[in-house]
Structure formats: C-alpha cells, structure tokens
Protein backbone atom coordinates (compact mmCIF):
# COMPACT_ATOMS: atom_id res chain seq x y z
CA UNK A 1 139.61 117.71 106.27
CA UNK A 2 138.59 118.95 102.93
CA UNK A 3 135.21 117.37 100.82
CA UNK A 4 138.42 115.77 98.28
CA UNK A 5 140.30 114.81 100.86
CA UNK A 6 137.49 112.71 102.65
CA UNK A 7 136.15 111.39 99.09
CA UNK A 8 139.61 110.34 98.18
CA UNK A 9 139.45 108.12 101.18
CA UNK A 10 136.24 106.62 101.00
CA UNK A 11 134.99 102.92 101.18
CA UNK A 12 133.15 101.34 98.90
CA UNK A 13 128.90 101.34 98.47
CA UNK A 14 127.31 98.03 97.18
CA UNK A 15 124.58 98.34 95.26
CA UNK A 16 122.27 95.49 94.93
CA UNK A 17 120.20 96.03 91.62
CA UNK A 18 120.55 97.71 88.40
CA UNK A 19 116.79 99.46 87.82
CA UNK A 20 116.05 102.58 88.16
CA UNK A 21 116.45 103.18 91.53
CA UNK A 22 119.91 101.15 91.72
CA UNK A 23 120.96 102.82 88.97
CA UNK A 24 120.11 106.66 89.92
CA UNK A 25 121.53 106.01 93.48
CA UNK A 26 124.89 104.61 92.08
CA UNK A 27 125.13 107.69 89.92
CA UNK A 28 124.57 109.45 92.80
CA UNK A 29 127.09 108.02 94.77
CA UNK A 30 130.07 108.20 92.06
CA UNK A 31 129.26 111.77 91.01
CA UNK A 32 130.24 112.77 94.89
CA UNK A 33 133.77 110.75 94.69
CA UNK A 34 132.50 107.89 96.46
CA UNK A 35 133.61 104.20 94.94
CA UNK A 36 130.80 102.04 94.26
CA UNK A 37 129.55 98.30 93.13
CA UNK A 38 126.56 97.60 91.68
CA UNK A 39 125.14 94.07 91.37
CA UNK A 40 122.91 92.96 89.07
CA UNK A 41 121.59 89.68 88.49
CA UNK A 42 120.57 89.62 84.71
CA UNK A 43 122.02 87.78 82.82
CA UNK A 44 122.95 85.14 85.08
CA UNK A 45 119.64 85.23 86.89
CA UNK A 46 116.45 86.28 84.54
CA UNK A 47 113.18 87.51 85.44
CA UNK A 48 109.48 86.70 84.96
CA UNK A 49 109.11 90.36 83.28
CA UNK A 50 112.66 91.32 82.05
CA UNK A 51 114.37 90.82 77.98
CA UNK A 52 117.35 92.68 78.34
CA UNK A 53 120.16 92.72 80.72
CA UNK A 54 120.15 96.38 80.45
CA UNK A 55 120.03 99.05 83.25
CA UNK A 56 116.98 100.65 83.83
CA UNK A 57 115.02 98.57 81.73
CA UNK A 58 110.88 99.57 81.28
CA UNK A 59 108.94 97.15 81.79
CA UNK A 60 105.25 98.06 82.10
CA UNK A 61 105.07 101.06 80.46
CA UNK A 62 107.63 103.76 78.62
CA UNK A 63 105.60 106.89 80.55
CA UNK A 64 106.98 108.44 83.21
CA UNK A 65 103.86 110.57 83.45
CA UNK A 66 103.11 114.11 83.75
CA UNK A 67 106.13 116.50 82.64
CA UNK A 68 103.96 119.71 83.98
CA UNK A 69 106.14 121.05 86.78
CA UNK A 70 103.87 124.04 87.18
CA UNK A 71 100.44 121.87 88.50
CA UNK A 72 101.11 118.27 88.75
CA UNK A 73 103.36 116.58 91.49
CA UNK A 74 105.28 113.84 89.47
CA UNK A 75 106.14 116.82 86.65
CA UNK A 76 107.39 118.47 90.24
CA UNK A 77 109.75 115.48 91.26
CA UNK A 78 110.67 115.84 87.26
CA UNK A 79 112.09 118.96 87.90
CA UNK A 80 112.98 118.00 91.32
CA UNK A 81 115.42 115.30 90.09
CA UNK A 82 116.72 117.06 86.85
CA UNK A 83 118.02 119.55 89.48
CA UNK A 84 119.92 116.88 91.26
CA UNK A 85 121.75 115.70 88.05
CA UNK A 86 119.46 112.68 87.81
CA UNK A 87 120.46 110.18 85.28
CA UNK A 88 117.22 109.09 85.06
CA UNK A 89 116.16 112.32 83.85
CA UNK A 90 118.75 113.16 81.75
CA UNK A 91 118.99 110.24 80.15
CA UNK A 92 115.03 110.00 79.28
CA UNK A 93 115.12 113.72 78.61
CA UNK A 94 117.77 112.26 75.64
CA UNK A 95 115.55 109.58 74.38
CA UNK A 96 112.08 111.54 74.82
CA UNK A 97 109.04 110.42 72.01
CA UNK A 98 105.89 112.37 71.77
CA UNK A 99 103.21 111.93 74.46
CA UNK A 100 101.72 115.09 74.65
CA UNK A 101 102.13 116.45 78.14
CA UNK A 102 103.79 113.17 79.36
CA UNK A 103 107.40 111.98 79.40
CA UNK A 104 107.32 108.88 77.61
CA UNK A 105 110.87 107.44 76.12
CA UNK A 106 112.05 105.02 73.80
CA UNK A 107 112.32 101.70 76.20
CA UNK A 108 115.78 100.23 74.33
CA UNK A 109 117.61 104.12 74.00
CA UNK A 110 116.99 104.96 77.27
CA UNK A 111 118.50 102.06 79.03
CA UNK A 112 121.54 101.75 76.64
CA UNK A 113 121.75 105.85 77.89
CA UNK A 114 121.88 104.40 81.39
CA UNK A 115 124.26 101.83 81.15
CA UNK A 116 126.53 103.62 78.69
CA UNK A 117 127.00 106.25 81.27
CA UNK A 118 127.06 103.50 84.66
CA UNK A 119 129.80 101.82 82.70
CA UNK A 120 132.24 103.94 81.87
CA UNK A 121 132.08 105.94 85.11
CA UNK A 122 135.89 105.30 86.74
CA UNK A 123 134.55 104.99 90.26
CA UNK A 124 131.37 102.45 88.94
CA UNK A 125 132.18 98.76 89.02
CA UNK A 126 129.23 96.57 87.82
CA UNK A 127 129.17 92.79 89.13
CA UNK A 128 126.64 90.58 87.01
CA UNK A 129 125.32 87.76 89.70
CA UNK A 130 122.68 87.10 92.04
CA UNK A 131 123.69 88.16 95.52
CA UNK A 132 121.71 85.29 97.59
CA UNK A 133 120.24 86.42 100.66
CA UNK A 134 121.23 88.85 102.85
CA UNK A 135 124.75 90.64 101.89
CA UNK A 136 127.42 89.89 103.44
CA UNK A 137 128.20 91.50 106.92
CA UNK A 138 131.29 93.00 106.26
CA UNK A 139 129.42 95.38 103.19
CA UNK A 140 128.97 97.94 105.67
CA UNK A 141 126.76 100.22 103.37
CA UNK A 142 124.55 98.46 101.15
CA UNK A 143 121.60 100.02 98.83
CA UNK A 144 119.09 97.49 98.37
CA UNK A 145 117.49 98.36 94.97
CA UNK A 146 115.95 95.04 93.98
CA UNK A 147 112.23 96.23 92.58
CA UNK A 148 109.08 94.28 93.21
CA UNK A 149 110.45 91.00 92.07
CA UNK A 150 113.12 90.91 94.90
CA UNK A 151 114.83 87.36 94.35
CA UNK A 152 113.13 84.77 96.75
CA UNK A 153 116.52 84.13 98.80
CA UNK A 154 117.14 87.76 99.63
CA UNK A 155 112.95 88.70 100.23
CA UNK A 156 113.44 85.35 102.96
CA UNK A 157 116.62 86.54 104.46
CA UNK A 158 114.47 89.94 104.86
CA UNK A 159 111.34 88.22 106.62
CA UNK A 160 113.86 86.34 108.88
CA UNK A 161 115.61 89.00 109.99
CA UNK A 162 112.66 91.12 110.48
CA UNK A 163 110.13 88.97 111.35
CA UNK A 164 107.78 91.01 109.64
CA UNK A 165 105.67 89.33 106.41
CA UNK A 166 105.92 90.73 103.13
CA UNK A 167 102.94 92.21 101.46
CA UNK A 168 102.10 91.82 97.78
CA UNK A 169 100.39 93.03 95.04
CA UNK A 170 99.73 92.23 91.75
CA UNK A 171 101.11 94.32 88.95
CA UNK A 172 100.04 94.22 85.65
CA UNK A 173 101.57 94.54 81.83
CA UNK A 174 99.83 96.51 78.74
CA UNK A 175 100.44 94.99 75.37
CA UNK A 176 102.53 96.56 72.68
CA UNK A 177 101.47 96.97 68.80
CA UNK A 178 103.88 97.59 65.55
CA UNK A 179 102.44 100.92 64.37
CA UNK A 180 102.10 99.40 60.55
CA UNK A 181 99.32 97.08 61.60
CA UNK A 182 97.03 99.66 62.86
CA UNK A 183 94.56 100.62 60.40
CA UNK A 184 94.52 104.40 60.39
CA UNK A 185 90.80 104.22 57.90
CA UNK A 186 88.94 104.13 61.20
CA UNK A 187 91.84 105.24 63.82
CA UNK A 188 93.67 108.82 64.09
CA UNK A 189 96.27 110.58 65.39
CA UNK A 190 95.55 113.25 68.04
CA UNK A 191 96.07 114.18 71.79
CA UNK A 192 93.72 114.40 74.08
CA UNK A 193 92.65 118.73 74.14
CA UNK A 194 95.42 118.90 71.12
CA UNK A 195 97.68 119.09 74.32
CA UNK A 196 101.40 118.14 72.93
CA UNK A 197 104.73 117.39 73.94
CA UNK A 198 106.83 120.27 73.16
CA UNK A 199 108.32 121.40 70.37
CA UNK A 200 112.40 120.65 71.08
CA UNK A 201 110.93 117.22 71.79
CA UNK A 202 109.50 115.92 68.54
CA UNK A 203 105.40 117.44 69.26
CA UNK A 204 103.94 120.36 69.03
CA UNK A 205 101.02 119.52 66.47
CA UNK A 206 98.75 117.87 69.21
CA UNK A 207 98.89 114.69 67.76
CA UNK A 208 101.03 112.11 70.23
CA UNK A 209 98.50 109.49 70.17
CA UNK A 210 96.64 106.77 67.99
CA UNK A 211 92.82 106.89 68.82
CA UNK A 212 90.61 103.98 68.16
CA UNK A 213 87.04 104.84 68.77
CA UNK A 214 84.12 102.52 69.67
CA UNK A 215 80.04 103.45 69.30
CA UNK A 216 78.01 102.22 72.28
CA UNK A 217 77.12 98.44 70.52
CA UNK A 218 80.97 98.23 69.74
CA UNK A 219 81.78 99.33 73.79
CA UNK A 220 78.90 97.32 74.75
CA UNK A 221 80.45 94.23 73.44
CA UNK A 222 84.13 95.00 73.97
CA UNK A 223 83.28 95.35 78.07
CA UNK A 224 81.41 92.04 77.97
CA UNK A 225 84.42 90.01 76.40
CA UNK A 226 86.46 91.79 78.78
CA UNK A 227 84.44 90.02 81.53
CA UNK A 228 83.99 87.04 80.39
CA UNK A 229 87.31 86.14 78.56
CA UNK A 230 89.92 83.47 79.75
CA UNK A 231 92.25 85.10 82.17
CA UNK A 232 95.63 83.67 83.96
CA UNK A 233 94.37 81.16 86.48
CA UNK A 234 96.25 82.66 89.73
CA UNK A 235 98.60 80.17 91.53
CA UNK A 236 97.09 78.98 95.68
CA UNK A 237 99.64 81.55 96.88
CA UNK A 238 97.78 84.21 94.79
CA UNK A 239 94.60 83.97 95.57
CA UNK A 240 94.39 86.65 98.41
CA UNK A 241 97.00 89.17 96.88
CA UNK A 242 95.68 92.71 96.35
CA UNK A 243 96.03 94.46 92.88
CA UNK A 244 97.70 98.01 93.32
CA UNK A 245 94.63 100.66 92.14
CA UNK A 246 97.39 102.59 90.20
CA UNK A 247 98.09 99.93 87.23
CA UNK A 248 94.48 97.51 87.59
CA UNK A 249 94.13 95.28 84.76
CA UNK A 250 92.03 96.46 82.44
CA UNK A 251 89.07 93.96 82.67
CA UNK A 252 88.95 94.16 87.20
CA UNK A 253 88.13 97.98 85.99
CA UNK A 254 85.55 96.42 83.46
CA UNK A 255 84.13 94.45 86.12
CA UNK A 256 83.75 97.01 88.60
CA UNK A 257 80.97 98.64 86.05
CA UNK A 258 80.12 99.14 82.32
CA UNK A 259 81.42 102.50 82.54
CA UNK A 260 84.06 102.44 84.59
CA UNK A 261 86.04 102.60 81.53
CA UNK A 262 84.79 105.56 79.94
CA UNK A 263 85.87 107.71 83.11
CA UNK A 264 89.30 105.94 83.09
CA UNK A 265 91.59 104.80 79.85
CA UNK A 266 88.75 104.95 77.36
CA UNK A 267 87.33 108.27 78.52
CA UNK A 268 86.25 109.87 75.31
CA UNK A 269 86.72 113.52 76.05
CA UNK A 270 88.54 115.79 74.44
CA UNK A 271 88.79 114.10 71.29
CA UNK A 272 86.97 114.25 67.63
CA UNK A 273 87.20 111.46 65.18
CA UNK A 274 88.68 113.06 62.27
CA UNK A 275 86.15 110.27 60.27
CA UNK A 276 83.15 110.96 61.59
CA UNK A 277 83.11 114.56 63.75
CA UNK A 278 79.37 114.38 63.76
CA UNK A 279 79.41 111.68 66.31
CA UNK A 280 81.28 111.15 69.68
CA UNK A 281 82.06 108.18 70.42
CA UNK A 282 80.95 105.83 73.26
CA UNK A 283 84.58 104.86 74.53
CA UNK A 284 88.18 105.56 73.02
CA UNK A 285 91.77 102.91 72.95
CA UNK A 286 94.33 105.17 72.89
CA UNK A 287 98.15 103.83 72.21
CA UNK A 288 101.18 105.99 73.04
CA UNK A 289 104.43 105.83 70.59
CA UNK A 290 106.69 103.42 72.85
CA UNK A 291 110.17 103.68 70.69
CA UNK A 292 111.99 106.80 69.06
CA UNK A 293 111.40 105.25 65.73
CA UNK A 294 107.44 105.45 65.99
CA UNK A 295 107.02 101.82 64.68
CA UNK A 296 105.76 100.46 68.27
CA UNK A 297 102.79 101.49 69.94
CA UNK A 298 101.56 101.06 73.78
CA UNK A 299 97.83 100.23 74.73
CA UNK A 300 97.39 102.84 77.20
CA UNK A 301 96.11 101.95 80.49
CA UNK A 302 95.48 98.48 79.16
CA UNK A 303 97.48 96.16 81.27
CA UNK A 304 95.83 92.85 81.63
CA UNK A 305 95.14 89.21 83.17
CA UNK A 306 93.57 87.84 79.93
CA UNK A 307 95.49 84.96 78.57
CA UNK A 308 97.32 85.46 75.11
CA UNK A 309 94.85 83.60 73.11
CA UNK A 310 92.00 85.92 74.29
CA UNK A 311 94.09 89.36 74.08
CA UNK A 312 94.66 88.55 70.72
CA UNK A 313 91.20 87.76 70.26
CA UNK A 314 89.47 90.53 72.19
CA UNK A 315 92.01 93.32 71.48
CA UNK A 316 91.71 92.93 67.45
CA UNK A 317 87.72 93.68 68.21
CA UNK A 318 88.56 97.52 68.36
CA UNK A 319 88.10 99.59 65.71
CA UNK A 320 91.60 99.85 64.22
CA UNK A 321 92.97 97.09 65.68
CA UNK A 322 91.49 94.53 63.40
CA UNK A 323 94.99 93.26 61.96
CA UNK A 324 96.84 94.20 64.77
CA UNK A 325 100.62 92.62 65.35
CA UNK A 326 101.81 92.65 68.81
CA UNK A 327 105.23 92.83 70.04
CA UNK A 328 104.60 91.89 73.31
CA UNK A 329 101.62 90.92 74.81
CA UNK A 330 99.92 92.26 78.09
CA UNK A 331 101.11 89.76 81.48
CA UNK A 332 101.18 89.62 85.42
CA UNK A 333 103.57 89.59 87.62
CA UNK A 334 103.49 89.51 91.48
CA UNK A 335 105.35 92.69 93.10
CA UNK A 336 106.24 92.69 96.55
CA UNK A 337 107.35 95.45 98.56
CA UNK A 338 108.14 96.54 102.61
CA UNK A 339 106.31 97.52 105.22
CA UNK A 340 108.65 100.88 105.21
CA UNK A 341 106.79 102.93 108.03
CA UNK A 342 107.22 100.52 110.24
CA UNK A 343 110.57 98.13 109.41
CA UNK A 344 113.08 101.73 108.13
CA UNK A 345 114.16 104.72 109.55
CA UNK A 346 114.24 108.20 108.43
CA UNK A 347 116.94 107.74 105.56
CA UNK A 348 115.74 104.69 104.32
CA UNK A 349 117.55 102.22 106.64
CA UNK A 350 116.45 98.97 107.57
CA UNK A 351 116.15 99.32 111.47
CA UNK A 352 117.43 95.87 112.32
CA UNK A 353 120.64 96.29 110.11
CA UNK A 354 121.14 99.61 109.61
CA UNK A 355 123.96 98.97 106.83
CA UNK A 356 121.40 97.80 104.75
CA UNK A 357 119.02 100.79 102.71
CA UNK A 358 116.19 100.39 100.93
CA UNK A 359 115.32 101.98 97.88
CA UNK A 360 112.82 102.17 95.04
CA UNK A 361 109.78 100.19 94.74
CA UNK A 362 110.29 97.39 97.12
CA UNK A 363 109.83 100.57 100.01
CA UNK A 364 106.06 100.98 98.97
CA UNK A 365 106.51 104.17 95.77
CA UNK A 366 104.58 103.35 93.32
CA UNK A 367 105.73 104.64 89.38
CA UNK A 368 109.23 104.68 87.23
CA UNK A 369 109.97 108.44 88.68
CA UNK A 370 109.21 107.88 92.43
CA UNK A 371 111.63 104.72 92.61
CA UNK A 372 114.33 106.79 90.57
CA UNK A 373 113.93 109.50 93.18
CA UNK A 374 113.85 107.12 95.66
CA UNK A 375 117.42 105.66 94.78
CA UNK A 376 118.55 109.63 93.79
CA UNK A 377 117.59 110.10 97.51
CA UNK A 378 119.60 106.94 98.93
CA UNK A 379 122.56 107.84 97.32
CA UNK A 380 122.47 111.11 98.61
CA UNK A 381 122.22 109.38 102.34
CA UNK A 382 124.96 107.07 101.52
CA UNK A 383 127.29 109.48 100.65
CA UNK A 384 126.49 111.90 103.84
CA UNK A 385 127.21 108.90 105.86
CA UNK A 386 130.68 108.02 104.61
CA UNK A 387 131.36 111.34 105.04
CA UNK A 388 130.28 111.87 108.40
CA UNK A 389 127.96 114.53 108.02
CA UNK A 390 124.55 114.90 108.52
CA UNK A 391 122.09 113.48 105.92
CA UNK A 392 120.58 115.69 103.24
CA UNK A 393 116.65 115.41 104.31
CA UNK A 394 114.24 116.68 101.85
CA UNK A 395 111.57 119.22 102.87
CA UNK A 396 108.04 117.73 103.20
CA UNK A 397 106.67 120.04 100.94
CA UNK A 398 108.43 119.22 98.07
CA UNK A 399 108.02 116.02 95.69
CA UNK A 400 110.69 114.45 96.93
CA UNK A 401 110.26 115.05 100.95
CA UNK A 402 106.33 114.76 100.64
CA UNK A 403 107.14 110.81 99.64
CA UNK A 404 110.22 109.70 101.67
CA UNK A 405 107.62 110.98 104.56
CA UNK A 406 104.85 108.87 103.06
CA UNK A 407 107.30 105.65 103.30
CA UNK A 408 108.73 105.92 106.16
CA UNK A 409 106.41 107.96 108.67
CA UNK A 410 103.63 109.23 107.08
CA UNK A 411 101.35 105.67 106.56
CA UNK A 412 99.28 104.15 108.44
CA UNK A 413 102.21 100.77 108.90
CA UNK A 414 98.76 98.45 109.50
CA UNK A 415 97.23 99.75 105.89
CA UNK A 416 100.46 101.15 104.10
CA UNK A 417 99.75 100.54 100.66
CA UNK A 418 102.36 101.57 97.43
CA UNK A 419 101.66 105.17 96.54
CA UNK A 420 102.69 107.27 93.72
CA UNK A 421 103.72 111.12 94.29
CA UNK A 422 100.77 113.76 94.50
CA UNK A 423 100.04 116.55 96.15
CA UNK A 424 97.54 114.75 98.97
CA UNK A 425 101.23 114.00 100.42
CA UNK A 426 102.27 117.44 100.82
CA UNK A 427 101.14 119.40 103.70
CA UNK A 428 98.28 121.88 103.59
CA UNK A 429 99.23 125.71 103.50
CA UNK A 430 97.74 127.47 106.23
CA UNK A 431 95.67 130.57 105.41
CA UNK A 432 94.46 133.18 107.23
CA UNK A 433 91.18 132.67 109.50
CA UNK A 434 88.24 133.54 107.20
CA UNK A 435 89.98 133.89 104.08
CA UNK A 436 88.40 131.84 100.93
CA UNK A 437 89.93 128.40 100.54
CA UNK A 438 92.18 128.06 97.54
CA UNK A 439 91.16 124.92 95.27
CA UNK A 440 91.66 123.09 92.44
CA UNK A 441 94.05 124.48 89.75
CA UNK A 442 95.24 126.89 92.20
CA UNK A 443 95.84 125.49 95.18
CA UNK A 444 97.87 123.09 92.92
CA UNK A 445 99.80 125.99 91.43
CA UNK A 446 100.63 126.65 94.86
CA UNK A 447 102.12 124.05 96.06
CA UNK A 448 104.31 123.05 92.80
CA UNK A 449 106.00 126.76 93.69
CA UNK A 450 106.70 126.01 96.96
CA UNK A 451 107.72 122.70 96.36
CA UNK A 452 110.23 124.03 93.67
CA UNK A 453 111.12 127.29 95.86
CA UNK A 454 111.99 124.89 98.98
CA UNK A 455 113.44 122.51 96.80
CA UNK A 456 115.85 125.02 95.48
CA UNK A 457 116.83 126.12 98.56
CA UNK A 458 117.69 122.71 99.96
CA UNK A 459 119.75 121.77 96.33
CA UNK A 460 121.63 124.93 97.49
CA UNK A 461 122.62 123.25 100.38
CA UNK A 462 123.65 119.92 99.54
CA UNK A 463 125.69 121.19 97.29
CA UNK A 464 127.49 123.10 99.33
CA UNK A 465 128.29 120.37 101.32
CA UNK A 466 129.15 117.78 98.08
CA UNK A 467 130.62 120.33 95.54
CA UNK A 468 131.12 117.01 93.02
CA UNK A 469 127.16 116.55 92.61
C-alpha cells in the first residue's frame, strides 16, 4: 500500500490541549495526511495564568533562549525542530524581536501565527471544551498536551489509573513594563558583550536590552526588600511543593545569599553604563523587548512571589524604574508534571493505557522549546503508529533524543525532576586512551555537530518514510 493510500485511510488523533506542545504535535500530525482534533479548553474553561484563548500562548516569558546552534543545546533543538517543519519555529522565527543571541518573540503575533495556521489546515478540527477526566475509550490515539496546569479532573483520572502521585513544583511569573515609563536618564540600551540578534531579525547594533544599574548601597537595599517584602501566603497544600531551580523567584535566589544575584540575573558583566563608564556597577535589571512594537518590556529573570502591592513598591526602587507602569505583574502558579521514567514508555505512552501519549511539560521538560519538541516528537509517533510502521526514534546524541531519553529512561524515577535540554544529557564522546580531554567551548562545539550531523541523517529517514512532512 502506498504512504497516500494509507494516509487517505487514516483515523482520527485527538489532541487534548492547544500550547505549544499540542499545537506542534497536531501540525505534525496533519502535515503527514493524518486527520486530527484538537481540544482546548479556553474559553470555556480559563486558567490561573492564561488571557487569551489563543494557541500557543506565552505565559512566563517571550524567550525561547539561546538561538546559537553551533555551542548551546536549546539553539541545537532550534535547528533541530526548524528541520522538522516546526510550527513553533517557524512561526516565532516570523514574529522574532531583538534579544541579542536569544529567540525572544512578540507574545500576541506569535500565537495568532499559530492558530492562523492550526485553523485553516483542512485535516485540523479544533473543539473548544474541557475534556473531563480521562478520554473516552473509544479515542484510540490520544496526545495528552495539557501543560503544568493539567485540569484537576483529568490530573485525578491520571493518579487513579496509575496509582502513582503527582509531583509539583512551583513556577513562577516575571513582570512586564510599557517601555515609555522607563526612564532612559539613568537606564540604557545595550546587550550583554554587544552580542546581538542578527541583522535579518531587527539587531545587529548590540543593543537588545534596557539596563538599569544599581551601586552597592542601591543593591544593598534592593536585596534586603527582596527578603523582607510581603509575598503570596502559600495555600496548606503548598507548603511542601518544590520550586523548579530553572525559573526561582527572584527573592528565594535573594535569600539564598547577598550575591547570589550578581552571578545570576543581575550579573553585571559585560556591560558599561553609557552615564557613568568610570564606574561598574554593583548589580544590573535587565528587561528584554517582549512585543514586535518595542513598547513592552520583560524583567529578565525576575519572576516572583512578592504580592502586587510590594512589586510595585520594591521594583520602582531600581534605578530607571522609578515611574515604572506595568502591564502585568510578576505571579505563581503551581505546575505539575509525571513521573515519565517510570509511568511511559519509549514513545511517550502512558504504560497503563497505551492510547493515551504524553507530551510537553506535564512529562518532566522544562522550557517553551523542549515541550514544542516534545509534542513535534509525539506527533511524529502518532503518525508511525497509524501507519503501522515503526516509530521514528531520535538519536541520543542529538537535542531531541538526548531529552526524550532523559524523560522516559534516563532519570533517576525516585528523584526525576523537570529538566531543560543541555548537553549533560547527551552522551560523552569517547577519545582515544591518553589523548587530552576536550572541554569547555570545544567539547561543546563538538557535540552541537554531531548532534546536527546525526540529526540530519535521521530527518533523512523519516522523511523517506512520510514524504508529506
């Protein structure tokens, strides 16, 4: 039977959750023929951390990170996914804004990209409603794409058919400024090294970011009303969930030392106040350009706990930020996610139901691009199985392999733990016995060659087998 002949008869894929994730692995699905539905909740059913009913809305941040593809892992699974045909990529790719070496995108373009293209796709049907518990049994191939804030009646049906207790940790919200309130007299533009977003992409001139620069009374200070201001009083159920060390709020880092800061988000390095070169400064805010228009601005790295009262307080301390106007203040939210390694298989699938896939950040990746790869990868696996062929694994040494291992066999199932891509996931190259150890910068260079050299090679492949993707 040919590939067209098997897609034209092909049942459908449900979907559960329009994110990232649910939306990458529907595109997935529908670029290789196959007919799918994809749930989503919002409207009918909001969210603690959601305003739109968009697809692929941002929530925390507009960064997907690192677009170096030549030494950083997540600029690998960049180039990993653009490969595949990724909406995700393509569609933040479209609706880029300077961040210097980062992709960062404007939040409201880049999900109207996503559900432009999800909604006009002949074989996509989108179905607005909460699915309630587990799907039903006759869905025989389900993606379950529902984020960290699973709905309550489909995270139970999970527990009860697993038996196994969800873990949780706490995820955390940076605030966002309109540009016009910063005052520029004491804050300036430039990225950190003059390091820019390319040229095609609106940067070049080294200046992505908004630096607001403390001395050591002003950092002194600032640290202290991080410690001590009002924060969210948790609820009982809270009180023993972990924070994820990827996205801390930013006064836990405060209180885990005075300069715990200045190695992290406020590291000062790098940078020269254009007022006062003659003096580096103690600790440095930086906000990232967070729409296409350049009139909103994200507090990088600052994610926070404190209540809104005090982040307005504490926040217009900073030099810069005096007058500040915020369109959205920092928050908290509770994330919850599987214990992959031990509860799915090797493509994702839940190993009491095996109809039922996981993907995206309720399987333990931590980051925008991981759960979009995630769902890219899910898709794939759904459409090898309704066409009864073998599914497409990854290798391990690429961005993509190196963290479907991580979730499902790699961890340590008593201490798994959400984990963003890097290259401590990929195996080690072997060398020859006595031969100096590569390190740092090249041992880094390395592996982002072999990742995109094996990577190629298995692209190669799948498309062989699914001509359509």
């Amino acid at each position: 039977m040919s590939t067209k002949q098997k897609t034209e008869q092909m049942k459908t894929v449900h979907v559960i959750g329009g994110g990232l994730a649910g939306s990458e692995a529907t595109w997935q699905l529908a670029s290789a023929g196959v007919p799918v539905v994809l749930h989503e909740m919002r409207p009918e059913r909001e969210t603690d951390v959601h305003s739109t009913d968009g697809m692929a809305e941002l929530v925390c941040s507009n960064s997907f990170r690192s677009d170096d593809a030549d030494y950083n892992a997540v600029g690998v699974l960049h180039a990993e996914m653009r490969r595949m045909g990724s909406i995700i990529m393509s569609c933040a790719d479209a609706h880029r804004v300077p961040a210097g070496g980062a992709l960062a995108v404007d939040r409201d373009g880049f999900s109207e990209a996503v559900s432009q293209a999800l909604e006009q796709h002949p074989l996509v049907t989108i179905e607005r409603g909460e699915v309630a518990g587990l799907p039903p049994e006759d869905w025989d191939s389900v993606i379950v794409a529902t984020g960290p804030l699973t709905s309550p009646s489909l995270a139970e049906g999970i527990r009860a058919l697993t038996g196994e207790d969800s873990l949780a940790f706490f995820d955390a919200i940076a605030p966002i400024i309109h540009r016009d309130s910063i005052d520029m007299s004491k804050a300036w533009f430039q990225s950190r090294y003059d390091k820019s977003a390319p040229v095609e992409h609106g940067g070049g001139d080294g200046k992505d970011y908004i630096n607001c620069p403390m001395n050591k009374e002003q950092y002194d200070a600032f640290i202290n009303d991080l410690i001590t201001g009002e924060k969210i009083v948790f609820k009982e159920w809270e009180s023993n969930t972990p924070y994820f060390d990827g996205c801390l709020p930013i006064e836990v880092m405060a209180e885990r030392g005075p300069e715990t800061l200045r190695h992290g988000p406020m590291k000062p390095v790098g940078l020269t106040n254009v007022h006062d070169p003659e003096h580096k400064p103690r600790g440095i805010v930086q906000l990232r350009q967070d729409n296409a228009l350049g009139t909103l601005y994200n507090m990088v790295g600052f994610q926070t706990k404190l209540t809104y009262g005090e982040q307005q307080r504490v926040f217009r301390t900073i030099p810069g930020l005096e007058n500040a106007e915020f369109a959205r203040l920092g928050g908290l939210h509770r994330n919850t996610f599987l214990n992959s390694p031990r509860l799915l298989d090797g493509t994702l699938r839940l190993k009491e139901r095996p109809a039922l896939r996981f993907a995206g950040q309720i399987t333990g990746c931590e980051g925008y691009v991981e759960s979009a790869s995630i769902g890219l990868l899910t898709g794939l696996f759904a459409v090898a199985e309704r066409m009864g062929i073998d599914p497409f694994i990854p290798p391990v040494t690429t961005s993509h392999g190196a963290l479907l291992s991580h979730i499902t066999a790699g961890a340590d199932e008593k201490t798994f733990q959400p984990m963003n891509v890097n290259f401590g996931l990929f195996p080690p190259f072997e060398q020859e016995p006595g031969a100096k150890r590569v390190k740092g910068r090249d041992r880094k260079a390395m592996m982002a060659n072999r990742a995109k050299s094996d990577f190629e090679d298995w692209a190669v492949t799948v498309r062989q087998q699914i001509p359509q993707i």
